[in-house]
Protein backbone atom coordinates (compact mmCIF):
# COMPACT_ATOMS: atom_id res chain seq x y z
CA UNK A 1 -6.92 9.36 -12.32
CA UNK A 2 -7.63 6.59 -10.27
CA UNK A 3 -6.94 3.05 -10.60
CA UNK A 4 -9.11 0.31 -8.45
CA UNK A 5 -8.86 -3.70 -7.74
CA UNK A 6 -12.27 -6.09 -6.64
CA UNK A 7 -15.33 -4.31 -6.68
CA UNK A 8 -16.46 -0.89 -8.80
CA UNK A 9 -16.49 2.40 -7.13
CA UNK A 10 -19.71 3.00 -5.30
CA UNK A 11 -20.55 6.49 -3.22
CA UNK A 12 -18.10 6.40 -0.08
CA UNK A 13 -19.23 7.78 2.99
CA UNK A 14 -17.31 10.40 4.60
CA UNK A 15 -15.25 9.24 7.45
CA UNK A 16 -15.35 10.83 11.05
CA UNK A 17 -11.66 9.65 12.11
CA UNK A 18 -10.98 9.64 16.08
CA UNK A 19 -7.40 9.42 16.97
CA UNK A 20 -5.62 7.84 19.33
CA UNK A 21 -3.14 9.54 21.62
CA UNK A 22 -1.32 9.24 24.84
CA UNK A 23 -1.49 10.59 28.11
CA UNK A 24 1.35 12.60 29.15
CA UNK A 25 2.35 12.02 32.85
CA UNK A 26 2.64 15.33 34.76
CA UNK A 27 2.35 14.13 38.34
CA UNK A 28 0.07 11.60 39.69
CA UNK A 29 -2.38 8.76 38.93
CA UNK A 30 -5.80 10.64 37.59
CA UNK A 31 -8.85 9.80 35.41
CA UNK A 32 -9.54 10.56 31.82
CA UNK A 33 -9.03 13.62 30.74
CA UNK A 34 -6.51 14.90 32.99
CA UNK A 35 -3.87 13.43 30.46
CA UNK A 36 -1.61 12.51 33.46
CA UNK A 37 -1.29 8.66 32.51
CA UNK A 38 1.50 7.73 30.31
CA UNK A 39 1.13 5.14 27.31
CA UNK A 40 -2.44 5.16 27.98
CA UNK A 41 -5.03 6.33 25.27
CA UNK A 42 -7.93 8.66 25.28
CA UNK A 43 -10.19 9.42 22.49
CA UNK A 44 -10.25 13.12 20.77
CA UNK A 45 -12.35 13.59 17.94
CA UNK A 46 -11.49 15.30 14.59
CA UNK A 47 -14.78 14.96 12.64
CA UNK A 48 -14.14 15.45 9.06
CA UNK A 49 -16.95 17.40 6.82
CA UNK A 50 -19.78 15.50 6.05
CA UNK A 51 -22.00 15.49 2.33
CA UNK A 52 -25.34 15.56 5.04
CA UNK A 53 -27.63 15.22 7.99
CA UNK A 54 -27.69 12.03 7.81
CA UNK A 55 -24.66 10.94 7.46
CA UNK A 56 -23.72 13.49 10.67
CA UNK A 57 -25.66 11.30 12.50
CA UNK A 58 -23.95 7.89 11.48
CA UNK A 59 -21.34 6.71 14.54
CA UNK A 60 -18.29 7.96 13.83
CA UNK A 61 -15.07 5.57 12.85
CA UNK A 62 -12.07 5.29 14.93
CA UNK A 63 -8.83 5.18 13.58
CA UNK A 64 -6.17 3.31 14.66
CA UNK A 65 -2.44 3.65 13.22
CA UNK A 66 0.08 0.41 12.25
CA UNK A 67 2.87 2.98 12.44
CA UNK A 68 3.32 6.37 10.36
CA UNK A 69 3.59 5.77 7.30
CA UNK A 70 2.22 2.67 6.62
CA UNK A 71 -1.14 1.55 7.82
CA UNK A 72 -4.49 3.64 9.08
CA UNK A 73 -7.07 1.21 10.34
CA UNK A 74 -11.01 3.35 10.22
CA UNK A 75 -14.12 1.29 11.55
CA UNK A 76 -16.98 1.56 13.58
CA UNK A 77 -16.08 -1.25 15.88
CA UNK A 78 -12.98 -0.80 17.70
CA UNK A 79 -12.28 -3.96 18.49
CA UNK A 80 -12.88 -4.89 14.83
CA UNK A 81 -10.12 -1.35 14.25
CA UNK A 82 -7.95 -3.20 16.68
CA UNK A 83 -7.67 -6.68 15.46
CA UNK A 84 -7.14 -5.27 11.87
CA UNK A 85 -4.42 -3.26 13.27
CA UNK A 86 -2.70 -6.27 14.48
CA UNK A 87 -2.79 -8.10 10.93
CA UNK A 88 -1.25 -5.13 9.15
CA UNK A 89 1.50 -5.11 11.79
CA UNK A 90 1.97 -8.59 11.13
CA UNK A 91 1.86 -7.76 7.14
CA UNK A 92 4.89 -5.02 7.24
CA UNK A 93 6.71 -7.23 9.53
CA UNK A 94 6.21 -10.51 7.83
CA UNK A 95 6.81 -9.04 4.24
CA UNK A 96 9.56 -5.98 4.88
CA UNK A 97 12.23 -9.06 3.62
CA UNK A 98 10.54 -10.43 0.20
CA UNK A 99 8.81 -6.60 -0.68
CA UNK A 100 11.68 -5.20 0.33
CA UNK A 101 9.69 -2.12 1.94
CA UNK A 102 10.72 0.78 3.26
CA UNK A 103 10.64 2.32 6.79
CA UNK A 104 7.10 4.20 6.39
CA UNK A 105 5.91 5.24 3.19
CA UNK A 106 4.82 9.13 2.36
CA UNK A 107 1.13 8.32 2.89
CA UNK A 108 0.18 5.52 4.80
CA UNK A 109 -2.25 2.93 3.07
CA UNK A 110 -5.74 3.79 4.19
CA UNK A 111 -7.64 0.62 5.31
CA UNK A 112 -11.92 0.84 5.63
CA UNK A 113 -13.48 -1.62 7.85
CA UNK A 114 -17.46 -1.22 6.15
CA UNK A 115 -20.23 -3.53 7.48
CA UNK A 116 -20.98 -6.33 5.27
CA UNK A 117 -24.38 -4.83 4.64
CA UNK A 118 -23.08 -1.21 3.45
CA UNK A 119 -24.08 -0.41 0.20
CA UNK A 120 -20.04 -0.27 -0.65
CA UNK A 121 -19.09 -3.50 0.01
CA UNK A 122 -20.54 -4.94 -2.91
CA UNK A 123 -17.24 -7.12 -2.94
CA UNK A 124 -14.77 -8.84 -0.43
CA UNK A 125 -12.79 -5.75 -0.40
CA UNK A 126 -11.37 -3.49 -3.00
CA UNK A 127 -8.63 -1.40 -3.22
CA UNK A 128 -8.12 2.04 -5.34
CA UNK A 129 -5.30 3.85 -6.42
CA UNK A 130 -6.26 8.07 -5.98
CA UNK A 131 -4.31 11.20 -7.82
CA UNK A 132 -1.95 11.97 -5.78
CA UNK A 133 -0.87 8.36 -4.94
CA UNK A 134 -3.23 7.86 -2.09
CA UNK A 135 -4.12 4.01 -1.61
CA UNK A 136 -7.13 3.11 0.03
CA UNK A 137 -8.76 -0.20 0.84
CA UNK A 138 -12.22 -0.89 1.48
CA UNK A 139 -13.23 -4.40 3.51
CA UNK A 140 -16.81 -5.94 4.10
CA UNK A 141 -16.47 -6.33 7.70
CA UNK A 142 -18.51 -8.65 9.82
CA UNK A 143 -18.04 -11.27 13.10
CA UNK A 144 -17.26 -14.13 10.62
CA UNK A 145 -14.74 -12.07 7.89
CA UNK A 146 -12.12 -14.84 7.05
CA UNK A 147 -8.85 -13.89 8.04
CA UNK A 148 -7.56 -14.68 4.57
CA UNK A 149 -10.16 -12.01 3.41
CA UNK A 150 -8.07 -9.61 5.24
CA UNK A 151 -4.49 -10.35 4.51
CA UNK A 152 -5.35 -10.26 0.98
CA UNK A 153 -6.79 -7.17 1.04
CA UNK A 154 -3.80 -5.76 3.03
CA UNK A 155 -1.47 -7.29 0.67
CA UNK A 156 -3.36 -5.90 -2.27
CA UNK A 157 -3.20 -2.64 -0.75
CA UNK A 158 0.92 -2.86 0.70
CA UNK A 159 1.64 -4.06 -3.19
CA UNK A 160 -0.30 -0.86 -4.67
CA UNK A 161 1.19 1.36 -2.54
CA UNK A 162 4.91 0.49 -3.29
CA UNK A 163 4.02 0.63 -6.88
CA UNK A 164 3.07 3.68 -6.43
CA UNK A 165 6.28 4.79 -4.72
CA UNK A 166 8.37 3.16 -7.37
CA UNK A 167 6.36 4.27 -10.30
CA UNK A 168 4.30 7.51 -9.63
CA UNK A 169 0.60 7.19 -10.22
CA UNK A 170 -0.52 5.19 -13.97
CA UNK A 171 -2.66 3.79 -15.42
CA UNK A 172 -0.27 0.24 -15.69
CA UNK A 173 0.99 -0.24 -12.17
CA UNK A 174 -0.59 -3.56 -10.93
CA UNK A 175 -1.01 -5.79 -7.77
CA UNK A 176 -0.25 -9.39 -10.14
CA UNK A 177 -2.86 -12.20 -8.58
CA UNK A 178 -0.03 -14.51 -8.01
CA UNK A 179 1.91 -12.12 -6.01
CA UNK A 180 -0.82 -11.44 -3.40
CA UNK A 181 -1.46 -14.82 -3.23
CA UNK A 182 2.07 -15.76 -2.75
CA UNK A 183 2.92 -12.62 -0.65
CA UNK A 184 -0.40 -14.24 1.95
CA UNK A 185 1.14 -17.54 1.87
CA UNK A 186 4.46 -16.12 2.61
CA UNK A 187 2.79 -14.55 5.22
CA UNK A 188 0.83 -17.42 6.72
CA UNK A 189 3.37 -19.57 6.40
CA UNK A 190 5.73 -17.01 8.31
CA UNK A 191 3.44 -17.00 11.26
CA UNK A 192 2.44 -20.44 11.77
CA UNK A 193 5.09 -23.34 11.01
CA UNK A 194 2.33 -25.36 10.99
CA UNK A 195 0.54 -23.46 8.14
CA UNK A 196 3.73 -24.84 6.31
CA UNK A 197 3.84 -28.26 7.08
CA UNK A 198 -0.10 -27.64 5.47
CA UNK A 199 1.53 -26.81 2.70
CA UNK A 200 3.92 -29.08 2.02
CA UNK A 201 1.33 -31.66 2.16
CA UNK A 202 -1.22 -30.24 0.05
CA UNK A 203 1.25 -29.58 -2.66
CA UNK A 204 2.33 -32.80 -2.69
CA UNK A 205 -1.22 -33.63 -4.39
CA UNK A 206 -0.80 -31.04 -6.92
CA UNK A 207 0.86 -30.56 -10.58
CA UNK A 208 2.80 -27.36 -10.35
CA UNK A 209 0.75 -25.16 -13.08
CA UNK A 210 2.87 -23.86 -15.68
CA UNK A 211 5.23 -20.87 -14.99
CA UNK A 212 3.38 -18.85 -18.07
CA UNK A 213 -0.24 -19.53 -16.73
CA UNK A 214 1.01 -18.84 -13.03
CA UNK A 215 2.75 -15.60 -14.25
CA UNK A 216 0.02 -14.21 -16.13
CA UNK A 217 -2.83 -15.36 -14.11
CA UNK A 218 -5.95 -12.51 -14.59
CA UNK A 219 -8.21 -11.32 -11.56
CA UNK A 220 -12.19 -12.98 -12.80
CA UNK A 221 -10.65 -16.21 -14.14
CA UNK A 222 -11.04 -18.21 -11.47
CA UNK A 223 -9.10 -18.97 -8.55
CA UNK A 224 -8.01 -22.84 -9.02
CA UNK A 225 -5.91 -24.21 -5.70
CA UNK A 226 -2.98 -25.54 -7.84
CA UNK A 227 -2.45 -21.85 -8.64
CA UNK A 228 -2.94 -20.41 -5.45
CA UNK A 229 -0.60 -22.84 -4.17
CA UNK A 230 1.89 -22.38 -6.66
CA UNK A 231 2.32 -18.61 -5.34
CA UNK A 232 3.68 -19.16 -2.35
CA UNK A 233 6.91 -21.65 -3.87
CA UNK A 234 6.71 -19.21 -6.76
CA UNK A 235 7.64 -16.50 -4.92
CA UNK A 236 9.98 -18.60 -3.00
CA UNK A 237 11.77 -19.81 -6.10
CA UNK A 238 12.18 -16.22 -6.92
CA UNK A 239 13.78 -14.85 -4.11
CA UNK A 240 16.00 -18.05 -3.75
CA UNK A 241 16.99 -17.81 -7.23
CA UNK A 242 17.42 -14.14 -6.95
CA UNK A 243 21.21 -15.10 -5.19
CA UNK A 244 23.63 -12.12 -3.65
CA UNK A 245 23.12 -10.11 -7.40
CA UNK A 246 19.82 -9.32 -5.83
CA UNK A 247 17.80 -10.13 -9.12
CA UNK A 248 14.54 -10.15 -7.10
CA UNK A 249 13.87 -6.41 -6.18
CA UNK A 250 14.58 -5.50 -9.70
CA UNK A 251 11.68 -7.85 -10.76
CA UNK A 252 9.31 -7.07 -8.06
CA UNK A 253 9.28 -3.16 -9.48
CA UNK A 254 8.97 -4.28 -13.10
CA UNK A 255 5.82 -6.23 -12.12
CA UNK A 256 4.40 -4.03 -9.87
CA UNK A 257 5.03 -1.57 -13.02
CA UNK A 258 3.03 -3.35 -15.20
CA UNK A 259 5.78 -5.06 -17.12
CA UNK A 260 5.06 -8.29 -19.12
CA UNK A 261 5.94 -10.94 -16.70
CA UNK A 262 7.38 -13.18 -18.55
CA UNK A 263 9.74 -10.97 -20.02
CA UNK A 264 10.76 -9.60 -16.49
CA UNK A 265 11.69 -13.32 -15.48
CA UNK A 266 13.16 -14.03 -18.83
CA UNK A 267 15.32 -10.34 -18.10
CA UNK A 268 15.73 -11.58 -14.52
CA UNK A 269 16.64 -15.08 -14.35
CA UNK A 270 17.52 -15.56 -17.85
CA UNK A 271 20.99 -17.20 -16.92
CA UNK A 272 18.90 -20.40 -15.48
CA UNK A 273 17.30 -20.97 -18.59
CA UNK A 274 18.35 -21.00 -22.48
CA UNK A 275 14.50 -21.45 -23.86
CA UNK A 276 11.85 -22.72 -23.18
CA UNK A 277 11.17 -25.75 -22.00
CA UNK A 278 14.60 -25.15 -19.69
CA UNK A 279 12.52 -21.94 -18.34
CA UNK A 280 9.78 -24.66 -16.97
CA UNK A 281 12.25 -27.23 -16.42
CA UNK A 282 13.71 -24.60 -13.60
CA UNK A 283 10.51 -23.84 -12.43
CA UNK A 284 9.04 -27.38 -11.93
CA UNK A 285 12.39 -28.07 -9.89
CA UNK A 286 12.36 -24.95 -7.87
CA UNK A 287 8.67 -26.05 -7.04
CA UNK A 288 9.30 -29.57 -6.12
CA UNK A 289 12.93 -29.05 -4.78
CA UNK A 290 11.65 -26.19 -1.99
CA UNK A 291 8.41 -28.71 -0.83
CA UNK A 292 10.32 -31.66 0.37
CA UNK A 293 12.67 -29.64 2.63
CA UNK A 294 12.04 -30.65 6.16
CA UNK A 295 11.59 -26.84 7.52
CA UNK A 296 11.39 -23.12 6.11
CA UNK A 297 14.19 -21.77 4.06
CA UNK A 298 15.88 -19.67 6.90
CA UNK A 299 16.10 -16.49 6.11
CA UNK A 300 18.66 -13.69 5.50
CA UNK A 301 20.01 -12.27 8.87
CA UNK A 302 18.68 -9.08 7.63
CA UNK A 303 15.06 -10.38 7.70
CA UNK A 304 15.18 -11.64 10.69
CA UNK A 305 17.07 -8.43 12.23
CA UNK A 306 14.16 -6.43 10.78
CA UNK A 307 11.70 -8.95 12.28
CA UNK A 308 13.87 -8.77 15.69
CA UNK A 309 13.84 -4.86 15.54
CA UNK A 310 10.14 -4.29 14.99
CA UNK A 311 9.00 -6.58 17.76
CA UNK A 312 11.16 -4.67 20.22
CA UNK A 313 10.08 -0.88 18.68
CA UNK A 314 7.23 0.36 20.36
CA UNK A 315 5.47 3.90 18.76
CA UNK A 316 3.27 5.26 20.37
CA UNK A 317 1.35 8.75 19.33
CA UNK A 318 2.12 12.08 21.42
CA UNK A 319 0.05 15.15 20.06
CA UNK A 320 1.32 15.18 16.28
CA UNK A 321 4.01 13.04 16.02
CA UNK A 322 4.74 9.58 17.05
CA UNK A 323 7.38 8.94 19.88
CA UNK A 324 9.37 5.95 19.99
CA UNK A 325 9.32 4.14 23.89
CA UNK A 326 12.31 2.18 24.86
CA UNK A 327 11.51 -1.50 25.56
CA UNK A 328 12.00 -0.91 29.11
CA UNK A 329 9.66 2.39 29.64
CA UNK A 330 6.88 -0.49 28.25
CA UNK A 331 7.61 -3.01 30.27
CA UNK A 332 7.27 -0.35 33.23
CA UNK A 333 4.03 0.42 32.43
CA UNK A 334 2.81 -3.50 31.07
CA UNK A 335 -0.43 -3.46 34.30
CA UNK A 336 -1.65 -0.79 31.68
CA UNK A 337 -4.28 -2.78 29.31
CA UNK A 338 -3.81 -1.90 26.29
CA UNK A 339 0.26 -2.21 27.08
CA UNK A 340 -0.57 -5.35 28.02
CA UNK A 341 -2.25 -6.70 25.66
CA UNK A 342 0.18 -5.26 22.85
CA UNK A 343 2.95 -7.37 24.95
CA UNK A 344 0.91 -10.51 24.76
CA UNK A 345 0.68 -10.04 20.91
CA UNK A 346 3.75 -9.61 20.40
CA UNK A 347 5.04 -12.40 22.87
CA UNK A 348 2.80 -14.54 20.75
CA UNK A 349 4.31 -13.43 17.59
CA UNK A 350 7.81 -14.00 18.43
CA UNK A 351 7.46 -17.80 19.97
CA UNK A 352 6.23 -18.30 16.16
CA UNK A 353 8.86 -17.13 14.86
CA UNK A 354 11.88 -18.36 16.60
CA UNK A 355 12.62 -21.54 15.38
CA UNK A 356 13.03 -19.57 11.71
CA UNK A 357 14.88 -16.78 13.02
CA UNK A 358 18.62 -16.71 11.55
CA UNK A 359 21.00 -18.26 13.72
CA UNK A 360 22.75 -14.70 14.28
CA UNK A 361 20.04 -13.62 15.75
CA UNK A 362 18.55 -16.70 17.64
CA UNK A 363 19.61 -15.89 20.81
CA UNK A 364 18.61 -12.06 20.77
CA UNK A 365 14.81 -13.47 19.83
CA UNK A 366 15.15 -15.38 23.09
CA UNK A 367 16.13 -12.67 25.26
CA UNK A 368 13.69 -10.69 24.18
CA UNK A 369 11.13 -13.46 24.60
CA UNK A 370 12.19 -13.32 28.36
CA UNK A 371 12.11 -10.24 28.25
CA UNK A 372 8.31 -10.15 27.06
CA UNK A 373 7.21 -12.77 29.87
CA UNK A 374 8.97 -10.75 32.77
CA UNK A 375 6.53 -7.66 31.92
CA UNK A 376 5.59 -8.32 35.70
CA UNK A 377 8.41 -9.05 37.27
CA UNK A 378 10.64 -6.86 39.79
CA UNK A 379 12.46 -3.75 38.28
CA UNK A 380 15.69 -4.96 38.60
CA UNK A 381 14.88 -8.18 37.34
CA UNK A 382 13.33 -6.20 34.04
CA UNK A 383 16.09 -4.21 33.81
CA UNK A 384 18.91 -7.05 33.73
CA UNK A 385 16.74 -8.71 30.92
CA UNK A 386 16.30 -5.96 28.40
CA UNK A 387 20.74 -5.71 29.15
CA UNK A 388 20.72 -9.45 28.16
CA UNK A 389 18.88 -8.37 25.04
CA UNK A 390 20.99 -5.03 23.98
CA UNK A 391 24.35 -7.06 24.26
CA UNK A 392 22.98 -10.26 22.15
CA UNK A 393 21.30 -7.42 19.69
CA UNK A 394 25.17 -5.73 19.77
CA UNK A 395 26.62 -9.01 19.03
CA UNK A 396 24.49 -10.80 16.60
CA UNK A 397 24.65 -7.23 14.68
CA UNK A 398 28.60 -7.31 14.83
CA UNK A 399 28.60 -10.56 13.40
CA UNK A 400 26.44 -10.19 10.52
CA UNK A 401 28.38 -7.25 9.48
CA UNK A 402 31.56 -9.04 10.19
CA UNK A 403 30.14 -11.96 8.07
CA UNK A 404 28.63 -9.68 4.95
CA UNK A 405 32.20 -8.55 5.10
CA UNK A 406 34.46 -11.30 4.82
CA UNK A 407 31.36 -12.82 1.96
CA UNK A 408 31.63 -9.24 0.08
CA UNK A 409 35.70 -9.36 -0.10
CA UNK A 410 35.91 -13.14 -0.81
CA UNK A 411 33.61 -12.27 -4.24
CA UNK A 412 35.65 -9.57 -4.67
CA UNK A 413 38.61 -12.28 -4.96
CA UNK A 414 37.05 -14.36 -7.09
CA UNK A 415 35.45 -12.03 -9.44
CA UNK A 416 39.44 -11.25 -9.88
CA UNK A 417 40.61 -14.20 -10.28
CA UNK A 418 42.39 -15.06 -6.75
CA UNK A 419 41.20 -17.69 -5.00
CA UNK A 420 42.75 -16.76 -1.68
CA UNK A 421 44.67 -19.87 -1.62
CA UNK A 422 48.28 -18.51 -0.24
């Protein structure tokens, strides 16, 4: 059984993977092959079987890895592999708080970088669900591939696969439209701050479509803005709705399950709503109540200690397994290119997203900001920031826990009937 999203199922070429893995250090600068450099890469080659001659002589794919577990990048181009790496990085981090993901899944999500030419990229990109539960997405790659191209397909592809861990392999689960289109603008508007201010200010010339066509919006339809728009607060209203009971996870699997929507909001968020016309009512002010605020929603200190925590984890691949580097082992090594240009990234990534972090957590995104732009500094001076950055981790840690438990025995109270008052 396989299920499949965008596109039919053409003849897929076999795939020559190449794998990256580090050098091990043994003693001494030396050139490729020697594997003496650490956290460098070289280039082995597993070639897979192929259906024939021809397709032997094809250039073989590289294959680049967001982290066991969750996304393998295969293409032709590497640099093409590289910068579609980054993006899926950007997808797990961006969406482990509204998806609420796990660490790594069982299989990662397999992600095919075609050229736009190839006989099997008849369409943007499609995704496909195998037996077994394997997902695999397949992109029409070429120098001027929107961006938006891509997250969508990654999305489709990240929603598949945790329907698949949730559910098993059937013929219902679904990606719904309006959840990858949310889950992007979530995304975008996550990265950029500016990409919500956009936003805000194209919404502002748009009805809010009504919750029952948003809900049940069908792939072929059409695509019109005011419902791609509507997504992103959609999803928002969701998840801000969804309160400390946690009524958003619940609904996220029912969807992703195949589950009438409507009935999954009407099981979800019910209590908002006694018919109707009060079910659009909440909508319509969710919509127009979450556009005029002045910033993002901040988020949960638990989104932004995941954020936090995957900025600062570096993985890198040793033989078979995957090896996690302390912050300052990378910093050691940041004249190394590839090291380098990971920090940049990431540097990049985390100015974006400090204004929205959580106040807990505000001042261990700075540190490790500094921490990012001293990657050429002295040792000692390295060393003494990634201390500043531990000890503001260790607090802001300690107080969310202190906080979730002072919140967790005050409902306790109430749901008794003591206010605390003495």
């Amino acid at each position: 059984m396989s299920a499949e999203l965008h596109g039919d199922g053409g003849h897929k070429p076999p795939l020559h993977f190449i794998k990256l893995i580090p050098y091990r250090k043994t003693g001494g600068e030396a050139g490729p092959g020697s594997r003496r450099l650490p956290l460098k890469f070289w280039l082995v080659l597993a070639m897979l079987p192929v259906a024939d001659g021809a397709a032997a002589a094809e250039p073989a794919p590289v294959l680049f890895q967001s982290g066991r577990g969750r996304f393998e990048i295969a293409a032709v181009d590497a640099s093409a592999a590289r910068t579609v790496t980054g993006m899926a990085e950007d997808a797990w981090r961006f969406l482990a708080g509204p998806l609420a993901l796990p660490e790594a899944f069982s299989s990662p999500v397999l992600v095919r970088l075609v050229p736009q030419g190839d006989s099997s990229a008849r369409a943007p990109f499609r995704t496909v669900v195998e037996a077994g539960g394997i997902v695999s997405v397949v992109i029409g790659w070429n120098d001027n591939t929107p961006a938006v191209i891509v997250q969508r397909a990654l999305v489709q592809g990240l929603l598949l696969r945790l329907a698949v861990a949730h559910h098993g392999v059937n013929e219902r689960l679904t990606a719904p439209l309006w959840l990858e289109h949310g889950c992007v603008g979530w995304w975008q508007t996550r990265a950029d701050a500016a990409q919500f201010d956009a936003l805000k200010q194209e919404t502002a010339r748009l009805d809010a479509p009504a919750l029952g066509e948003l809900l049940e919006w069908r792939r072929g339809a059409g695509e019109p803005r005011a419902h791609v728009v509507g997504s992103s607060w959609l999803l928002a209203v969701l998840q801000s709705e969804s309160g400390r009971a946690g009524l958003w996870p619940g609904a996220l699997q029912r969807l992703l399950a195949g589950d009438d929507p409507m009935r999954v909001v009407a099981a979800g968020y019910g209590a908002h709503f006694a018919n109707e016309d009060e079910r659009e009512l909440w909508w319509r002010t969710g919509w127009h109540h979450l556009r005029r605020v002045r910033a993002l929603p901040t988020p949960e200190a638990a989104e932004s200690r995941a954020e936090l925590a995957a900025l600062a984890r570096f993985v890198f691949a040793r033989d078979e397994t995957d090896e996690v580097v302390p912050l300052r082992t990378v910093l050691a090594h940041a004249g190394e290119p590839i090291v380098e240009a990971e920090l940049r990234r990431r540097a990049t990534d985390l100015r974006r997203l400090l204004t929205s972090l959580h106040p807990f957590y505000r001042n261990a995104g700075l540190s490790l900001a500094e921490a990012f732009d001293a990657s050429r500094s002295r040792p000692e001076r390295r060393e003494a920031l990634c201390g500043v950055f531990d000890q503001d981790w260790r607090d802001a840690m300690e107080l969310e826990a202190a906080t979730t438990a002072a919140l967790d025995a005050l409902e306790k109270k109430i749901g008794a009937g003591v206010t605390g008052q003495p």
